[in-house]
N, C-alpha and C. Protein backbone atom coordinates (compact mmCIF):
# COMPACT_ATOMS: atom_id res chain seq x y z
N UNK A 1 177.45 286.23 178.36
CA UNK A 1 177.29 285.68 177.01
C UNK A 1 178.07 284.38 176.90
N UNK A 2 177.50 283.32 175.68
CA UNK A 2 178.31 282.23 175.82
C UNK A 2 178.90 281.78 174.27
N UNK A 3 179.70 281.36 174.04
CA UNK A 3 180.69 280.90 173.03
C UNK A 3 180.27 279.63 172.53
N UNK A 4 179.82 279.43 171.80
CA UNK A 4 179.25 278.22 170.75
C UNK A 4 180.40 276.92 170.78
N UNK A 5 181.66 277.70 170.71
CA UNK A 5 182.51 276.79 170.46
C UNK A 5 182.51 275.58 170.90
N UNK A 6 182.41 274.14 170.57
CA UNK A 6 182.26 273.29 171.62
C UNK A 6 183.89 272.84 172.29
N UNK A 7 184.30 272.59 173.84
CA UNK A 7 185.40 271.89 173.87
C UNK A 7 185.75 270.71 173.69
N UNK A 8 184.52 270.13 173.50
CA UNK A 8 185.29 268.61 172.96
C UNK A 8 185.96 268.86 171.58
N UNK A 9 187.60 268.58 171.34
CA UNK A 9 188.09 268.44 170.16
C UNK A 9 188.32 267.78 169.48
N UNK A 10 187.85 268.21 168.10
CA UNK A 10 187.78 267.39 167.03
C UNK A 10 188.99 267.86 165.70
N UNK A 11 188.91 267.28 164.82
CA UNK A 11 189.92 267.22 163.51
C UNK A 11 189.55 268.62 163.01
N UNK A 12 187.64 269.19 163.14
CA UNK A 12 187.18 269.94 162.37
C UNK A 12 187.56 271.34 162.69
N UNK A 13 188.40 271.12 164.57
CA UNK A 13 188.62 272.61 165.14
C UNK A 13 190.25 272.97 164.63
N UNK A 14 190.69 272.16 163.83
CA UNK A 14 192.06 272.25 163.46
C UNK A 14 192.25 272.78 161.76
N UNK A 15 190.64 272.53 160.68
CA UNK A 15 190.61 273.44 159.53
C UNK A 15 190.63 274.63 159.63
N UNK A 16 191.31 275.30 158.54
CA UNK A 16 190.97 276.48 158.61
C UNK A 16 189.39 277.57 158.30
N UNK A 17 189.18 278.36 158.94
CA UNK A 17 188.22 278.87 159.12
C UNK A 17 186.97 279.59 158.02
N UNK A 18 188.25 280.04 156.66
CA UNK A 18 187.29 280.25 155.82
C UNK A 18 187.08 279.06 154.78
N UNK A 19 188.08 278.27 154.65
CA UNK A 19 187.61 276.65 154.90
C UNK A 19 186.38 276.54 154.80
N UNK A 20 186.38 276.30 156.08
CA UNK A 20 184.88 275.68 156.95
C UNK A 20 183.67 276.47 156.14
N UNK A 21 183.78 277.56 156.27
CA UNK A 21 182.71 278.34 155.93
C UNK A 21 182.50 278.58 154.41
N UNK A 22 183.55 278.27 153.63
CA UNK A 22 183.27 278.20 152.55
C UNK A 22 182.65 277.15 152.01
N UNK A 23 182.81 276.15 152.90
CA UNK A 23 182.09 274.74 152.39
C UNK A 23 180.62 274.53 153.27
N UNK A 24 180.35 275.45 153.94
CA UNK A 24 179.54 275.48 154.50
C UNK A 24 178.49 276.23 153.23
N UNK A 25 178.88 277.59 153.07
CA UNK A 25 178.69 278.11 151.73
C UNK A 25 177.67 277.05 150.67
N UNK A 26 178.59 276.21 150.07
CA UNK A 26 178.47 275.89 149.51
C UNK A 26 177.57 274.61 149.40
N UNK A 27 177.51 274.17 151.04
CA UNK A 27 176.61 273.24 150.94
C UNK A 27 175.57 273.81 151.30
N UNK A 28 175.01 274.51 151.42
CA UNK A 28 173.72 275.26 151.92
C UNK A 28 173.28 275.64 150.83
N UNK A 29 173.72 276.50 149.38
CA UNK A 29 173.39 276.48 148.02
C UNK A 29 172.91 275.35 147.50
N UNK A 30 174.05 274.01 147.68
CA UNK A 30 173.76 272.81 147.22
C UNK A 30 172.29 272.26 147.49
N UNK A 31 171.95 272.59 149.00
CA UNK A 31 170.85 272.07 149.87
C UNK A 31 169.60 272.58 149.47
N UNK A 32 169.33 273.91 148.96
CA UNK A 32 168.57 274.61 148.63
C UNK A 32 168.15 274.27 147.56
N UNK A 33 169.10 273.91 146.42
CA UNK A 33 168.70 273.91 145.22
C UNK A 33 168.10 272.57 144.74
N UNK A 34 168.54 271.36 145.91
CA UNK A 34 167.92 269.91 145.61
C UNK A 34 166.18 270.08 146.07
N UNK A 35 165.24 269.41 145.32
CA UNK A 35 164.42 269.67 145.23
C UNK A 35 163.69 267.99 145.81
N UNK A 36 163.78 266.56 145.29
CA UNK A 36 163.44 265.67 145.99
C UNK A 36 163.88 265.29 147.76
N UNK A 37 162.82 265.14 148.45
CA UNK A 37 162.81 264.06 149.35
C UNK A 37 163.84 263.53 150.02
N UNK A 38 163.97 262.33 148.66
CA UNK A 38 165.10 261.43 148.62
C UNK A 38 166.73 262.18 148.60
N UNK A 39 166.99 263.09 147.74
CA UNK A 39 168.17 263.91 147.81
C UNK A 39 168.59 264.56 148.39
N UNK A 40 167.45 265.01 149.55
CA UNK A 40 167.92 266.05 150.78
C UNK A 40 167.33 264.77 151.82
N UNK A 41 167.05 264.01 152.01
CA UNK A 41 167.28 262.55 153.06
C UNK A 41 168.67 262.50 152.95
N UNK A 42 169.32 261.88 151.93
CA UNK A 42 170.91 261.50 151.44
C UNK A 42 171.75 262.66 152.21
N UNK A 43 171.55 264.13 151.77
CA UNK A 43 172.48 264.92 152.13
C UNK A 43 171.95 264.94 153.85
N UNK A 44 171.07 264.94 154.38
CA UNK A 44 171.20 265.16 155.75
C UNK A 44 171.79 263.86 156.14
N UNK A 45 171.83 262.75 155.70
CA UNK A 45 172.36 261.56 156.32
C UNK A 45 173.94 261.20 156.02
N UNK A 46 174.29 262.38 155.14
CA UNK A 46 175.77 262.49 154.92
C UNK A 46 176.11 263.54 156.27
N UNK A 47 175.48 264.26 156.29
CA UNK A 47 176.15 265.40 157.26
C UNK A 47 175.75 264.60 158.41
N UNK A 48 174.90 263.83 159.15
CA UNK A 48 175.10 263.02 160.16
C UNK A 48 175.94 262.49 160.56
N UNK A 49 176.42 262.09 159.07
CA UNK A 49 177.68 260.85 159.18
C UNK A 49 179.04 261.94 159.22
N UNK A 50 179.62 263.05 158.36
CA UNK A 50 180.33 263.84 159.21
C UNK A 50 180.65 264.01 160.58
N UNK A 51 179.02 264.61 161.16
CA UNK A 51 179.35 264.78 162.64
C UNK A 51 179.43 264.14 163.15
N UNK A 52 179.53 262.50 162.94
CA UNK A 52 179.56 260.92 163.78
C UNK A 52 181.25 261.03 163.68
N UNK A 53 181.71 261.47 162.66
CA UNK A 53 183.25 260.90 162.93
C UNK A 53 183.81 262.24 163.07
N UNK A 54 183.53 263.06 164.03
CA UNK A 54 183.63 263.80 165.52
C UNK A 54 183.56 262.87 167.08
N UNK A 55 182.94 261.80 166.53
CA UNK A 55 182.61 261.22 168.03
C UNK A 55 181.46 261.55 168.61
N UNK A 56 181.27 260.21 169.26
CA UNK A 56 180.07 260.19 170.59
C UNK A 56 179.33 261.31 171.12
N UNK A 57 180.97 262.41 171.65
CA UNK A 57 180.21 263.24 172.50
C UNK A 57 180.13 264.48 172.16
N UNK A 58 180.58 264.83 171.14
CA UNK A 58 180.49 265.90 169.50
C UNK A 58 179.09 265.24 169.13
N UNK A 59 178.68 264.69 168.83
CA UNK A 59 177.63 263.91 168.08
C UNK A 59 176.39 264.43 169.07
N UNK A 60 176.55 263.75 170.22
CA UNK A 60 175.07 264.26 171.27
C UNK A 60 175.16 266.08 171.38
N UNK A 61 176.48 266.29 171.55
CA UNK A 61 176.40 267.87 171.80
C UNK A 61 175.67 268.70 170.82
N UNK A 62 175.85 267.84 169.23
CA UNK A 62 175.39 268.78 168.15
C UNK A 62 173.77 268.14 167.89
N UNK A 63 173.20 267.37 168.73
CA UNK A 63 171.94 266.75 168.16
C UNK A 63 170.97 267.90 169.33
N UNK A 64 172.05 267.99 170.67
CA UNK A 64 171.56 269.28 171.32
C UNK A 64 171.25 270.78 170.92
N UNK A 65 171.95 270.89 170.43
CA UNK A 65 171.98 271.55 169.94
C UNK A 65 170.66 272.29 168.77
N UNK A 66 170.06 271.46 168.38
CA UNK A 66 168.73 271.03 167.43
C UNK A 66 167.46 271.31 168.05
N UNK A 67 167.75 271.40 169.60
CA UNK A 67 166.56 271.59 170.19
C UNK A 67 165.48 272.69 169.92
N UNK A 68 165.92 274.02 169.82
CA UNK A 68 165.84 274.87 169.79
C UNK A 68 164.36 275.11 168.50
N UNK A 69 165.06 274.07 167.63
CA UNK A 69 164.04 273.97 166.44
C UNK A 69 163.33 273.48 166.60
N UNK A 70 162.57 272.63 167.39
CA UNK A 70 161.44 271.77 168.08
C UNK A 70 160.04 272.52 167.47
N UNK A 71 159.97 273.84 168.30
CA UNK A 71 158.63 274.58 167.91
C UNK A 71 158.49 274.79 166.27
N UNK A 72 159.49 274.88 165.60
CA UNK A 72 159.41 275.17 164.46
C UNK A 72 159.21 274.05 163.29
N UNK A 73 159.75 273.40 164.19
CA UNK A 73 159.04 271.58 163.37
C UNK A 73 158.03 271.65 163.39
N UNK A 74 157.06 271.36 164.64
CA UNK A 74 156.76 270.80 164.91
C UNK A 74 154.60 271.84 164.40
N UNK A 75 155.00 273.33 164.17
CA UNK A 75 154.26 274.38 163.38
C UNK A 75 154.44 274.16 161.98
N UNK A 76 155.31 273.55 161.46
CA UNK A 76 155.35 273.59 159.88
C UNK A 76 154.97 271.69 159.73
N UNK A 77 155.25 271.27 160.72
CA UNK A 77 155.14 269.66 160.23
C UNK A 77 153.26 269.67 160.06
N UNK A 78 152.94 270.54 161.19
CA UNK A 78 150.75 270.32 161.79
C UNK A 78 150.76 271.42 160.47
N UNK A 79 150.87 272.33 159.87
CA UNK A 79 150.64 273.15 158.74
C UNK A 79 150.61 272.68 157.94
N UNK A 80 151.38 271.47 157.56
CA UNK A 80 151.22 270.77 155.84
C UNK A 80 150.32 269.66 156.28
N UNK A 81 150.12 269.27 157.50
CA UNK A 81 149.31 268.29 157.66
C UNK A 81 147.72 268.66 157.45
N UNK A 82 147.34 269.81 158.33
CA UNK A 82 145.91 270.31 158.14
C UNK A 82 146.27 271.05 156.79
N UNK A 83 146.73 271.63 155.61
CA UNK A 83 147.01 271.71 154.83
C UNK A 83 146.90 270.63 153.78
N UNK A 84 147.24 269.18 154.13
CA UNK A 84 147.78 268.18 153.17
C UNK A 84 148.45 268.71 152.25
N UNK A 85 149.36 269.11 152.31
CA UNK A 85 150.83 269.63 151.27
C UNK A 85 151.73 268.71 151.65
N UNK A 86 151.86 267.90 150.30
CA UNK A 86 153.12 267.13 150.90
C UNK A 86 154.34 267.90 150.47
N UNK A 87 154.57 269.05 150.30
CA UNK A 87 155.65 269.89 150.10
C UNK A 87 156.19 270.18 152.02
N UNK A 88 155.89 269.56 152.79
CA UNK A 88 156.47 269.90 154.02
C UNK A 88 157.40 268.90 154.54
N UNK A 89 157.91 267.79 153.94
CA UNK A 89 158.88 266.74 154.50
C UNK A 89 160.12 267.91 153.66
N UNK A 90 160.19 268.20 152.42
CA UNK A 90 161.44 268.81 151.64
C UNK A 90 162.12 269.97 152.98
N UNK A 91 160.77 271.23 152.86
CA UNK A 91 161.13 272.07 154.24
C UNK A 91 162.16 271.67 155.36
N UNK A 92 161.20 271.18 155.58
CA UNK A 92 161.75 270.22 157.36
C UNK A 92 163.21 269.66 157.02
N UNK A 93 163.56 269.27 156.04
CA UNK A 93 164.58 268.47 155.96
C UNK A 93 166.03 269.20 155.54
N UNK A 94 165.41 270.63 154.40
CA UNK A 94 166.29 271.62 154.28
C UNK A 94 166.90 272.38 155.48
N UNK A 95 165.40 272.68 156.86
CA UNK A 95 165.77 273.62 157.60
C UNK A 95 166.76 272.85 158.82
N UNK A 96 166.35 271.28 159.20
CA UNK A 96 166.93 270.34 159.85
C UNK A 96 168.59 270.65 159.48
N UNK A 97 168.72 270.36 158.34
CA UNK A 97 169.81 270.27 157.65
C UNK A 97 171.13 271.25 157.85
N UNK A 98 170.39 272.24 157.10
CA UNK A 98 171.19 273.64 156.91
C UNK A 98 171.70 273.81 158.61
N UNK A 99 170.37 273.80 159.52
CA UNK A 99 171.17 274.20 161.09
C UNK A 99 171.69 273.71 161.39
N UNK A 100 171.70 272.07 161.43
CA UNK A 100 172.82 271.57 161.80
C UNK A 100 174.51 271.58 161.29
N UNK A 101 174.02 271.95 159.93
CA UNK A 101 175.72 272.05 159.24
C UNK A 101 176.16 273.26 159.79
N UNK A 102 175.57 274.60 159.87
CA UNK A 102 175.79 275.82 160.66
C UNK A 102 175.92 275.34 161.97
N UNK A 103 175.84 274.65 162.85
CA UNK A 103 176.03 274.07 164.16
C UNK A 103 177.58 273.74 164.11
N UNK A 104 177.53 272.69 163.16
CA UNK A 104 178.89 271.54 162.95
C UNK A 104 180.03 272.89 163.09
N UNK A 105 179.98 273.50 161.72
CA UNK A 105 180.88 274.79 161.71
C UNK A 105 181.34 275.77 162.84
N UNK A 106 179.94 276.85 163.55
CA UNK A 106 179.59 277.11 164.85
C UNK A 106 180.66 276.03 165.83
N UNK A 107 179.98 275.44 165.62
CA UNK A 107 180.63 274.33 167.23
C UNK A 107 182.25 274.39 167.46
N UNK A 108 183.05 274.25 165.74
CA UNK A 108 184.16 273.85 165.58
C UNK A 108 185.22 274.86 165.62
N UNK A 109 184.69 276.15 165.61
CA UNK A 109 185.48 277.27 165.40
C UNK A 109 185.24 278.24 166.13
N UNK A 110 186.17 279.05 166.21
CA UNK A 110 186.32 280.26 167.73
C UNK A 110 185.67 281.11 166.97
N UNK A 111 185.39 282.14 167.61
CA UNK A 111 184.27 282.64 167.42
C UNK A 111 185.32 284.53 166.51
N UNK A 112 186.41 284.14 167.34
CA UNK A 112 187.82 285.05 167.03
C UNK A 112 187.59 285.19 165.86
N UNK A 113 188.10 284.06 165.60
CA UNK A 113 188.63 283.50 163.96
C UNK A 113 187.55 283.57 162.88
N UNK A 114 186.57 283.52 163.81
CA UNK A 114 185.05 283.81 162.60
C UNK A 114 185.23 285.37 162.00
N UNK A 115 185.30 285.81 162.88
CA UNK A 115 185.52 287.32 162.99
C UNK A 115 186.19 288.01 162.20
N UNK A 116 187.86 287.40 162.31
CA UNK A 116 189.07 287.97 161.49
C UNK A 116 188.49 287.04 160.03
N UNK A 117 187.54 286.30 159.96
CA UNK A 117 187.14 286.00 158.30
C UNK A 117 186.35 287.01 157.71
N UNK A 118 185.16 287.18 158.62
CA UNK A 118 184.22 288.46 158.00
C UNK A 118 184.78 289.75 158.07
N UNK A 119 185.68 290.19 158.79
CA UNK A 119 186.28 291.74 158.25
C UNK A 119 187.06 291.47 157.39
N UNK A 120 188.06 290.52 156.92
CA UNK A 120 188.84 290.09 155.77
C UNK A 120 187.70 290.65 154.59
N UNK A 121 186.65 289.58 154.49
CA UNK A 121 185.69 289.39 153.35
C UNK A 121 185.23 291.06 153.37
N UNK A 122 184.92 291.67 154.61
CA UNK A 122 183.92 292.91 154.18
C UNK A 122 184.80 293.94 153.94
N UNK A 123 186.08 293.74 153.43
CA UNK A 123 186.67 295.16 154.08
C UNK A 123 186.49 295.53 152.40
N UNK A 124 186.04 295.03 151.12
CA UNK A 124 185.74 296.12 150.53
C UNK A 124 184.41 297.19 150.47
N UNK A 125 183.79 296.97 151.64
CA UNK A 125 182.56 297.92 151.84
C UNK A 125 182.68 298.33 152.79
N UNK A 126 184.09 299.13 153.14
CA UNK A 126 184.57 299.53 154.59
C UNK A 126 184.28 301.22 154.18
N UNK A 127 183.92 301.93 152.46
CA UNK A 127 183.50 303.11 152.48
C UNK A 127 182.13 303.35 153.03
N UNK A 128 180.99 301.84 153.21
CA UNK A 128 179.41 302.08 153.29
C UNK A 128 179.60 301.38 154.87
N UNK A 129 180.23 300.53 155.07
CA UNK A 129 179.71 300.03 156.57
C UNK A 129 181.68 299.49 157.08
N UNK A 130 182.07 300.04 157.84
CA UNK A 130 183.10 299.97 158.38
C UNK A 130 182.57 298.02 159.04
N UNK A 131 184.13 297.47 158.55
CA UNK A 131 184.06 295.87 158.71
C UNK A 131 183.89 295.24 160.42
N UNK A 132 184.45 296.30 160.70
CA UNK A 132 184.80 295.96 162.62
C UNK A 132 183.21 296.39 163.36
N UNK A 133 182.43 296.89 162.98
CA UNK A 133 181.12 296.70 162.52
C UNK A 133 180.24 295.73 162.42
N UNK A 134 180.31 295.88 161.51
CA UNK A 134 179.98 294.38 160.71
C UNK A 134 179.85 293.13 161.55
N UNK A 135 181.00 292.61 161.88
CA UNK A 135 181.71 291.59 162.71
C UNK A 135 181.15 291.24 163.89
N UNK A 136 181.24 292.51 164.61
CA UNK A 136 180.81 292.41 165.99
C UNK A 136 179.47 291.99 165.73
N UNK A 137 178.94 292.75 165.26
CA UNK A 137 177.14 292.74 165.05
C UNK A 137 177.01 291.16 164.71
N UNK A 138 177.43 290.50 163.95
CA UNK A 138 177.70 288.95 163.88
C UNK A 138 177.88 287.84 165.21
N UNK A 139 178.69 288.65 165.64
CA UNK A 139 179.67 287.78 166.64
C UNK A 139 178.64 288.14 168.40
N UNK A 140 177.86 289.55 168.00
CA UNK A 140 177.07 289.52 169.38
C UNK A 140 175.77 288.54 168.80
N UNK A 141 175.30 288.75 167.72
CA UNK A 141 174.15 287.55 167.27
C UNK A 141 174.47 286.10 167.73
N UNK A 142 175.90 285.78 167.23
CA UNK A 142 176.31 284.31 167.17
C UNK A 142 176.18 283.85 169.15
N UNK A 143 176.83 284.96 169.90
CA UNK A 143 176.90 284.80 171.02
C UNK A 143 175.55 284.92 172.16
N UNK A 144 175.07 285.85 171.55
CA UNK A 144 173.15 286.30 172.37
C UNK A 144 172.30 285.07 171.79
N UNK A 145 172.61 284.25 171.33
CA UNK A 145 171.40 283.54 170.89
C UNK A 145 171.50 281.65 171.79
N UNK A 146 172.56 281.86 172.26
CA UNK A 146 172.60 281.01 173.74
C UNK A 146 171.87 281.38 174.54
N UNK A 147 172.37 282.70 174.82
CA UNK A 147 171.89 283.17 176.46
C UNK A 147 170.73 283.77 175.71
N UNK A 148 169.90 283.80 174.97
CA UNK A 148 168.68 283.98 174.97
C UNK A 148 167.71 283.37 175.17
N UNK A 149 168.33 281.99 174.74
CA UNK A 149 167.18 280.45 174.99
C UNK A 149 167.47 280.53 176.18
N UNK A 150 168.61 280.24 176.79
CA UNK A 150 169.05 279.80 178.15
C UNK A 150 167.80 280.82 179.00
N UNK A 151 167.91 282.07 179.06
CA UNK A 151 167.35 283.19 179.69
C UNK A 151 165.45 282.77 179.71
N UNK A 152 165.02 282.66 178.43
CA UNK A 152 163.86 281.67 177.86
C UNK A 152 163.62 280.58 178.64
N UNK A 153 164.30 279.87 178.88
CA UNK A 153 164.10 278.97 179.64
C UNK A 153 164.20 278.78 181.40
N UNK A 154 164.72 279.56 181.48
CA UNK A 154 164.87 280.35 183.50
C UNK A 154 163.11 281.04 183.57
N UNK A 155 163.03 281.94 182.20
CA UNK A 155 161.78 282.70 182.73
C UNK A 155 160.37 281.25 183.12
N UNK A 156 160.86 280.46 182.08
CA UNK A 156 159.61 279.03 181.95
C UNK A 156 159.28 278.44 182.65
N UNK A 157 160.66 278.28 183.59
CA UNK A 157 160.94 277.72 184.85
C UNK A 157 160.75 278.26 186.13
N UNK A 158 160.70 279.48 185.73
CA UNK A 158 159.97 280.49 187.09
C UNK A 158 158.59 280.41 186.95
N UNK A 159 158.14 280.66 186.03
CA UNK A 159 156.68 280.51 185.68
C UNK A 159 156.24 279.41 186.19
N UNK A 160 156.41 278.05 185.68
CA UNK A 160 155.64 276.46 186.14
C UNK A 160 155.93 276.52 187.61
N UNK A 161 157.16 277.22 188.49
CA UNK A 161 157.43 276.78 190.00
C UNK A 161 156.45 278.15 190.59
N UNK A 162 155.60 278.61 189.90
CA UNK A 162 154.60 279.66 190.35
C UNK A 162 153.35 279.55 189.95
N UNK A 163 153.02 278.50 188.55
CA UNK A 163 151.58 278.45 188.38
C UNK A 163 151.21 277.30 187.59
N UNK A 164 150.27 276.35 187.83
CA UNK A 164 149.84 275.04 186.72
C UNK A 164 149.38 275.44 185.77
N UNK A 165 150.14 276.64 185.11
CA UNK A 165 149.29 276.92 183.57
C UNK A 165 150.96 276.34 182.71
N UNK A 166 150.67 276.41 181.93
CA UNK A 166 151.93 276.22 181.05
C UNK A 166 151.98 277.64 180.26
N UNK A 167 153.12 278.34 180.72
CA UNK A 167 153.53 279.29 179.98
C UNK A 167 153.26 280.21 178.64
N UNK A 168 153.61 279.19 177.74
CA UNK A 168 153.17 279.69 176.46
C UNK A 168 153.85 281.28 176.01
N UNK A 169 152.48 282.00 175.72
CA UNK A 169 153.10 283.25 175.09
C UNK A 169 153.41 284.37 176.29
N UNK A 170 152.74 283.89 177.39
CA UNK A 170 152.65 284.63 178.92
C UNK A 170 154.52 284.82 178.96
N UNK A 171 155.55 284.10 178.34
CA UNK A 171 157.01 284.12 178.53
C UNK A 171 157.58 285.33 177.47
N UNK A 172 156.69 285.77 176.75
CA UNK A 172 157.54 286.35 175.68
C UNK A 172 157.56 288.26 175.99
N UNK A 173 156.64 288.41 176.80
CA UNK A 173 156.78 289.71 177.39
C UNK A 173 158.52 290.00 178.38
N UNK A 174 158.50 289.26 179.67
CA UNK A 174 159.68 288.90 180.27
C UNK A 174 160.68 288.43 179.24
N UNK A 175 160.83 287.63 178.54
CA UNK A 175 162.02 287.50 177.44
C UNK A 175 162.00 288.36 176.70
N UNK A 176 161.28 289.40 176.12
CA UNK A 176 161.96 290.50 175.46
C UNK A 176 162.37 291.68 176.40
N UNK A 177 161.97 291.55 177.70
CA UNK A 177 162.76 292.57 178.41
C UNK A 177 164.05 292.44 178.67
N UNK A 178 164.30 290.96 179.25
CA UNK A 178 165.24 290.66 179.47
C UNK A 178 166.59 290.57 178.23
N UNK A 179 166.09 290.56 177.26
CA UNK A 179 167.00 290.86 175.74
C UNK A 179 167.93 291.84 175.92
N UNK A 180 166.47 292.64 176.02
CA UNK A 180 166.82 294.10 175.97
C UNK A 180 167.47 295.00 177.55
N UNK A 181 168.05 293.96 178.31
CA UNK A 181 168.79 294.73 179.58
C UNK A 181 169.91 293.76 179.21
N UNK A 182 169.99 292.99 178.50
CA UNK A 182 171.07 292.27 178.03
C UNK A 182 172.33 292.64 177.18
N UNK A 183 171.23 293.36 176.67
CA UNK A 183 171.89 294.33 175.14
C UNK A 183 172.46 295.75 175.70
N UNK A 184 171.27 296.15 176.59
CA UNK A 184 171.76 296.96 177.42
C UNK A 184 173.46 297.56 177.93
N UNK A 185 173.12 296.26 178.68
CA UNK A 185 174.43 296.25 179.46
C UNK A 185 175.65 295.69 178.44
N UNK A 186 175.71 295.22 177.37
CA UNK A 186 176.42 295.00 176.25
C UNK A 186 177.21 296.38 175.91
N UNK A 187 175.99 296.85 175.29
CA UNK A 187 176.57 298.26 175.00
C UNK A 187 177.17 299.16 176.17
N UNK A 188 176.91 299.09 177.28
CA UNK A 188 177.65 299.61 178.44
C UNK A 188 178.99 299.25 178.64
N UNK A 189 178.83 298.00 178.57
CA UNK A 189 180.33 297.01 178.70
C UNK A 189 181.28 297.67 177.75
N UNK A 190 180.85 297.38 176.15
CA UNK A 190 181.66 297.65 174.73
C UNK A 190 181.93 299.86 174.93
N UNK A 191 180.92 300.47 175.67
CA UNK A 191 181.24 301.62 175.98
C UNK A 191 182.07 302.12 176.75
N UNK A 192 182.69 301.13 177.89
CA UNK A 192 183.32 301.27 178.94
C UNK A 192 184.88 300.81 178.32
N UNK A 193 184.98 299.66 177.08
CA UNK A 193 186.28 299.53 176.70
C UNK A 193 186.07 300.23 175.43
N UNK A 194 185.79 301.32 175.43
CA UNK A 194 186.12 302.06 174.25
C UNK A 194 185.74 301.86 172.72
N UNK A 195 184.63 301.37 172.84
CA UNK A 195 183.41 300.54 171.76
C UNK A 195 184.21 300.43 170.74
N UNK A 196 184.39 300.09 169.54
CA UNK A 196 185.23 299.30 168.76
C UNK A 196 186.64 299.72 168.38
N UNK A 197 187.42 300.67 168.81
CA UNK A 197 188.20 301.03 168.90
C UNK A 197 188.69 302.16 167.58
């Protein structure tokens, strides 16, 4: 599994954690609730400018980061088009948005410290769902969703060095197996140190 955290350091890995996430919070409400174009252009070109004064190589790491959303552009951008809805630039610009500020955050903070925030926050529903719980289930999401593309992308790559078709949905059989011996062995691992203690 791999750790989001990025090592290039920045000012942003030195806030504190519910900090971060509280303003993260809050700009994602903010983001949602603006309704022009023009007002969610502005706010994504503010949060650009955030992650610019991270630096150069903070900056490319988190535009990498974006990749991932490609297919999902690129299905909602041809949907409003054969559609003609011009309600699909707002979308695109909310969902652009929001991931990357969840990136910025993600990137800047240990994954620890995420952790000791959400059992803090959940521990008054520690009678319906115990917080250490909770957490993990977070923290294996935050962490499986690297090595899931990554894994996604080995199967793609086995595929094209075996056949001139392009992949497509032929990958999604092998990537959900592979999830699932992933998870597998997760729970083997977390069983072997005495699963949450």
């Amino acid at each position: 599994m791999l750790a989001l955290t990025s090592p290039i350091q920045t000012y942003a890995h030195r806030l504190p954690t519910g900090l971060k996430l509280a303003l993260l919070c809050g700009f994602t409400i903010v983001l949602f609730a603006l309704k022009s174009p023009v007002s969610l252009t502005l706010a994504a070109f503010t949060l650009a400018a955030l992650i610019a004064t991270a630096g150069p190589q903070f900056a490319h790491a988190s535009l990498k980061m974006l990749r991932p959303l490609i297919p999902f552009i690129l299905i909602v951008a041809l949907w409003h088009v054969i559609t003609q809805d011009p309600g699909g630039a707002p979308i695109l610009l909310r969902m652009i948005t929001a991931v990357a500020a969840a990136n910025f955050v993600t990137m800047t903070t240990r994954l620890s410290d995420m952790i000791a925030v959400i059992e803090a926050l959940a521990r008054p529903l520690k009678p319906i769902l115990p917080p250490k719980t909770l957490a993990l289930a977070i923290a294996l999401t935050i962490r499986f969703t690297p090595t899931l593309l990554i894994r996604a992308d080995q199967i793609a790559e086995g595929w094209r060095a075996r056949s001139p078709k392009r992949p497509g949905w032929r990958i999604l059989l092998p990537s959900t197996l592979a999830a699932l011996d992933d998870a597998d062995r997760a729970a083997e691992a977390l069983r072997a140190r005495g699963g949450l203690g």
